[in-house]
Protein backbone atom coordinates (compact mmCIF):
# COMPACT_ATOMS: atom_id res chain seq x y z
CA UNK A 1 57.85 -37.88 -0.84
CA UNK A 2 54.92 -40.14 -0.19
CA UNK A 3 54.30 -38.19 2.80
CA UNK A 4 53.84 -35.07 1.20
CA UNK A 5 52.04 -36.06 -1.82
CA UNK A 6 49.27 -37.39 1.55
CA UNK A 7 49.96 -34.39 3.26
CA UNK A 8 48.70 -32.68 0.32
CA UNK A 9 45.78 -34.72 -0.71
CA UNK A 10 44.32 -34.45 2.80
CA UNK A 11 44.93 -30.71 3.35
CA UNK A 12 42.96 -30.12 -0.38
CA UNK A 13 40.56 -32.73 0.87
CA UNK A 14 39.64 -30.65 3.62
CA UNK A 15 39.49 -27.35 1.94
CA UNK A 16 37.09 -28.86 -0.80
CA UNK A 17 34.71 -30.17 2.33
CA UNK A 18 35.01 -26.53 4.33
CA UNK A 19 34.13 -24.58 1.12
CA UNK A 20 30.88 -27.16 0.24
CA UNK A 21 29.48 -26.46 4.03
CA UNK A 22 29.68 -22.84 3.43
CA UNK A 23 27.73 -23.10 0.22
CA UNK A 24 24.68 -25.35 2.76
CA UNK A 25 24.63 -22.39 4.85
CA UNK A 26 24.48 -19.44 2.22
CA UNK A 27 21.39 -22.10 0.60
CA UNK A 28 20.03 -22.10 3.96
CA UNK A 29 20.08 -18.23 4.48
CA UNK A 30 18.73 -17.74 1.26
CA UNK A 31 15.65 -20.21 2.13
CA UNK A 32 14.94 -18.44 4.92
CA UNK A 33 15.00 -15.00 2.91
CA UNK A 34 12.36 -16.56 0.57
CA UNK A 35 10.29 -17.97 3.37
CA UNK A 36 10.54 -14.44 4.65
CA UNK A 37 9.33 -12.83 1.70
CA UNK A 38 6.74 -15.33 1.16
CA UNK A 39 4.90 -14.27 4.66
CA UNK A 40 5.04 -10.36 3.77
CA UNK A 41 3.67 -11.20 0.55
CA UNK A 42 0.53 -12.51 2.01
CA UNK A 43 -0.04 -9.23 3.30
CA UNK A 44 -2.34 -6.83 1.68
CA UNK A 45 -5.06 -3.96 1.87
CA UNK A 46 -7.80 -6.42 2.40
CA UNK A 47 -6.84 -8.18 5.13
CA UNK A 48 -4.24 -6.30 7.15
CA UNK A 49 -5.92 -2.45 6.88
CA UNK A 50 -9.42 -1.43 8.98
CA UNK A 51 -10.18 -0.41 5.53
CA UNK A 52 -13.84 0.25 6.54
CA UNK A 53 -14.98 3.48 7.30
CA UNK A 54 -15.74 7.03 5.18
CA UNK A 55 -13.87 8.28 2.67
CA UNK A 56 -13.88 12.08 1.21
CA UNK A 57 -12.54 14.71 -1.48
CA UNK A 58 -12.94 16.51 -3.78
CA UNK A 59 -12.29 15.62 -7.52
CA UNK A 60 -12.01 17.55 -10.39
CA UNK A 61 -15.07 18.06 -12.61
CA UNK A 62 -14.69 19.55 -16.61
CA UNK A 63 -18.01 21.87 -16.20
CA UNK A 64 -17.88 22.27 -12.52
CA UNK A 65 -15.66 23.74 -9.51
CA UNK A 66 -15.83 20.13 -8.22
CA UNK A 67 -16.70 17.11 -7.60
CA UNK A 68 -17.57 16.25 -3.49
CA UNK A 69 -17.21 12.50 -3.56
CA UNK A 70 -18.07 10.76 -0.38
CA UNK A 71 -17.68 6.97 -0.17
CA UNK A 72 -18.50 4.62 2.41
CA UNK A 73 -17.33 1.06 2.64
CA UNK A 74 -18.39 -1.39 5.26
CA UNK A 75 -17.03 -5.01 6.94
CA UNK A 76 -20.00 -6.61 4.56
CA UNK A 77 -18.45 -5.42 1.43
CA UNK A 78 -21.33 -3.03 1.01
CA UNK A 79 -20.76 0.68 -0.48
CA UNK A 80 -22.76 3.90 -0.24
CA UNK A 81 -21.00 6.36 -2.93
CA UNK A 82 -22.23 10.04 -3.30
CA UNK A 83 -21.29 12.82 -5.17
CA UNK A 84 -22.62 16.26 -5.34
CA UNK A 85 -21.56 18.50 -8.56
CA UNK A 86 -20.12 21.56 -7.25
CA UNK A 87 -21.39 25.07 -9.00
CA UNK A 88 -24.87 23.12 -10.33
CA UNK A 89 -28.54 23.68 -9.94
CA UNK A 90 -29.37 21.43 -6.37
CA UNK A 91 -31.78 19.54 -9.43
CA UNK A 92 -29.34 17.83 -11.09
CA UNK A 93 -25.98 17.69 -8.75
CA UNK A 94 -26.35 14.90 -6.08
CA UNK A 95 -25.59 11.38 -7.09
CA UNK A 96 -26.32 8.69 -5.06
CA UNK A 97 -25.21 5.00 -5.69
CA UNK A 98 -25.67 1.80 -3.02
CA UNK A 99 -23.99 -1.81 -3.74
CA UNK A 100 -21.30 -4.46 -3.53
CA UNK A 101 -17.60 -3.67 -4.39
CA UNK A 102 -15.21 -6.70 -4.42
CA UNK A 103 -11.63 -7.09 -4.13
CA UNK A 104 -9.16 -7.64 -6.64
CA UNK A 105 -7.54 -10.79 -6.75
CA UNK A 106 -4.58 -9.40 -4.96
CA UNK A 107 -6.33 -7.62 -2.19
CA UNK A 108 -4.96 -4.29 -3.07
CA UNK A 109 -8.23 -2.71 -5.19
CA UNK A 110 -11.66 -2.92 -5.54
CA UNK A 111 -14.41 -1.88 -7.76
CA UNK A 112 -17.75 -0.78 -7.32
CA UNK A 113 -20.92 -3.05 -8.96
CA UNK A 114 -22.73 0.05 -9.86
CA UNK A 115 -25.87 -0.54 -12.72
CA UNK A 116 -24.13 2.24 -15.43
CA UNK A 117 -19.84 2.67 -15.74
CA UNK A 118 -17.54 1.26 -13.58
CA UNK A 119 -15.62 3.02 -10.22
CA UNK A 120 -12.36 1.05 -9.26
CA UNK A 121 -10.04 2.31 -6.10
CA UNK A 122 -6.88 1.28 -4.46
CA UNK A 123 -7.35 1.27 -0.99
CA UNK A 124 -4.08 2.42 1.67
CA UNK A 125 -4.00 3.09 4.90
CA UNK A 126 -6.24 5.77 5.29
CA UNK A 127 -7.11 6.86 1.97
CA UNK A 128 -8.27 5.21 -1.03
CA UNK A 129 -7.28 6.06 -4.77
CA UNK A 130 -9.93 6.66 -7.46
CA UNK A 131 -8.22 4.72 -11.06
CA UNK A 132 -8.57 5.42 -14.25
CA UNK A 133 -10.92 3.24 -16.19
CA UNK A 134 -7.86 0.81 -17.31
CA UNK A 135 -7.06 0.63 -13.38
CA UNK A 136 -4.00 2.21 -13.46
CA UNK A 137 -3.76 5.36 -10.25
CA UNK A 138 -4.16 8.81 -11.80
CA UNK A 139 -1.16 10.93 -12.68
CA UNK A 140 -0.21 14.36 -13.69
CA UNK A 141 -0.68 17.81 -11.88
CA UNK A 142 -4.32 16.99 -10.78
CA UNK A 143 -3.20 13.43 -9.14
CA UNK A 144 -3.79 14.09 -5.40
CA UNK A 145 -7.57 15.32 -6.51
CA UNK A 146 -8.24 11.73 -6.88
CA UNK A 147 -7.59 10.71 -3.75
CA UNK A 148 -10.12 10.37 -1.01
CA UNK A 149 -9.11 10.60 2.78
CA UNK A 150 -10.91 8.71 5.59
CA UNK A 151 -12.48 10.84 7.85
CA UNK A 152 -14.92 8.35 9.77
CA UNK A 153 -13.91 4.97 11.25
């Protein structure tokens, strides 16, 4: 009886141990997955796009056909916007503005240091997003106005 009751202890013994070492590994697996995670995070528009280059569109104007936006951002964090009012008197429809822009802290926007308003964009591959003045990418059934498409590396 002795025998058994040993038999017993040593067979639950080992199933204990065999059931801890597959919890290591799962804790392992999941260290790697955060590990993982923690390198594509570090990713972002500022430092993994060619970001620089010229950007165009057209965006929607409330007393004109249209806005022509051009803007063009170089490696020195330098920005040459322009925009000429579609429909107006040549007078008064070309808008010129030259400065810095910086980054957002997560390297996914950046906004323009202009002297009067603010102009804030999220920048993809290939095409930039004009925001809203909160920061938040324009929605609705005029969205894809607001989006400017590189045409010159």
């Amino acid at each position: 009886m002795k025998k058994i009751v040993l038999g017993l202890a040593i067979a639950a013994m080992t199933f204990v141990g065999c059931k801890n070492g597959e919890k290591t590994e799962t804790s392992s697996e999941e260290t790697t997955e955060t590990v993982d995670q923690a390198i594509v995070d570090s990713h972002n528009s500022e430092n993994s796009l060619d970001w620089a280059g010229v950007y165009e569109g057209t965006t929607p104007c409330a007393d004109c056909s249209g806005i022509e936006t051009i803007l063009e951002l170089k490696n020195d964090k330098t920005f040459k916007l322009s925009q000429t009012y579609l429909g107006k008197t040549e007078d008064d429809n070309l808008f010129t503005q030259e400065g810095n822009f910086i980054w957002n802290q997560d390297g996914t926007e950046i906004r323009l240091k202009i002297v009067s308003g603010s102009f804030q964009f999220k920048v993809g591959e290939n095409q930039v997003w004009m925001l809203d003045e909160k920061g938040n990418v324009i929605e609705g059934d005029l969205a894809n106005m607001y989006i400017l498409k590189k045409t010159i590396q």
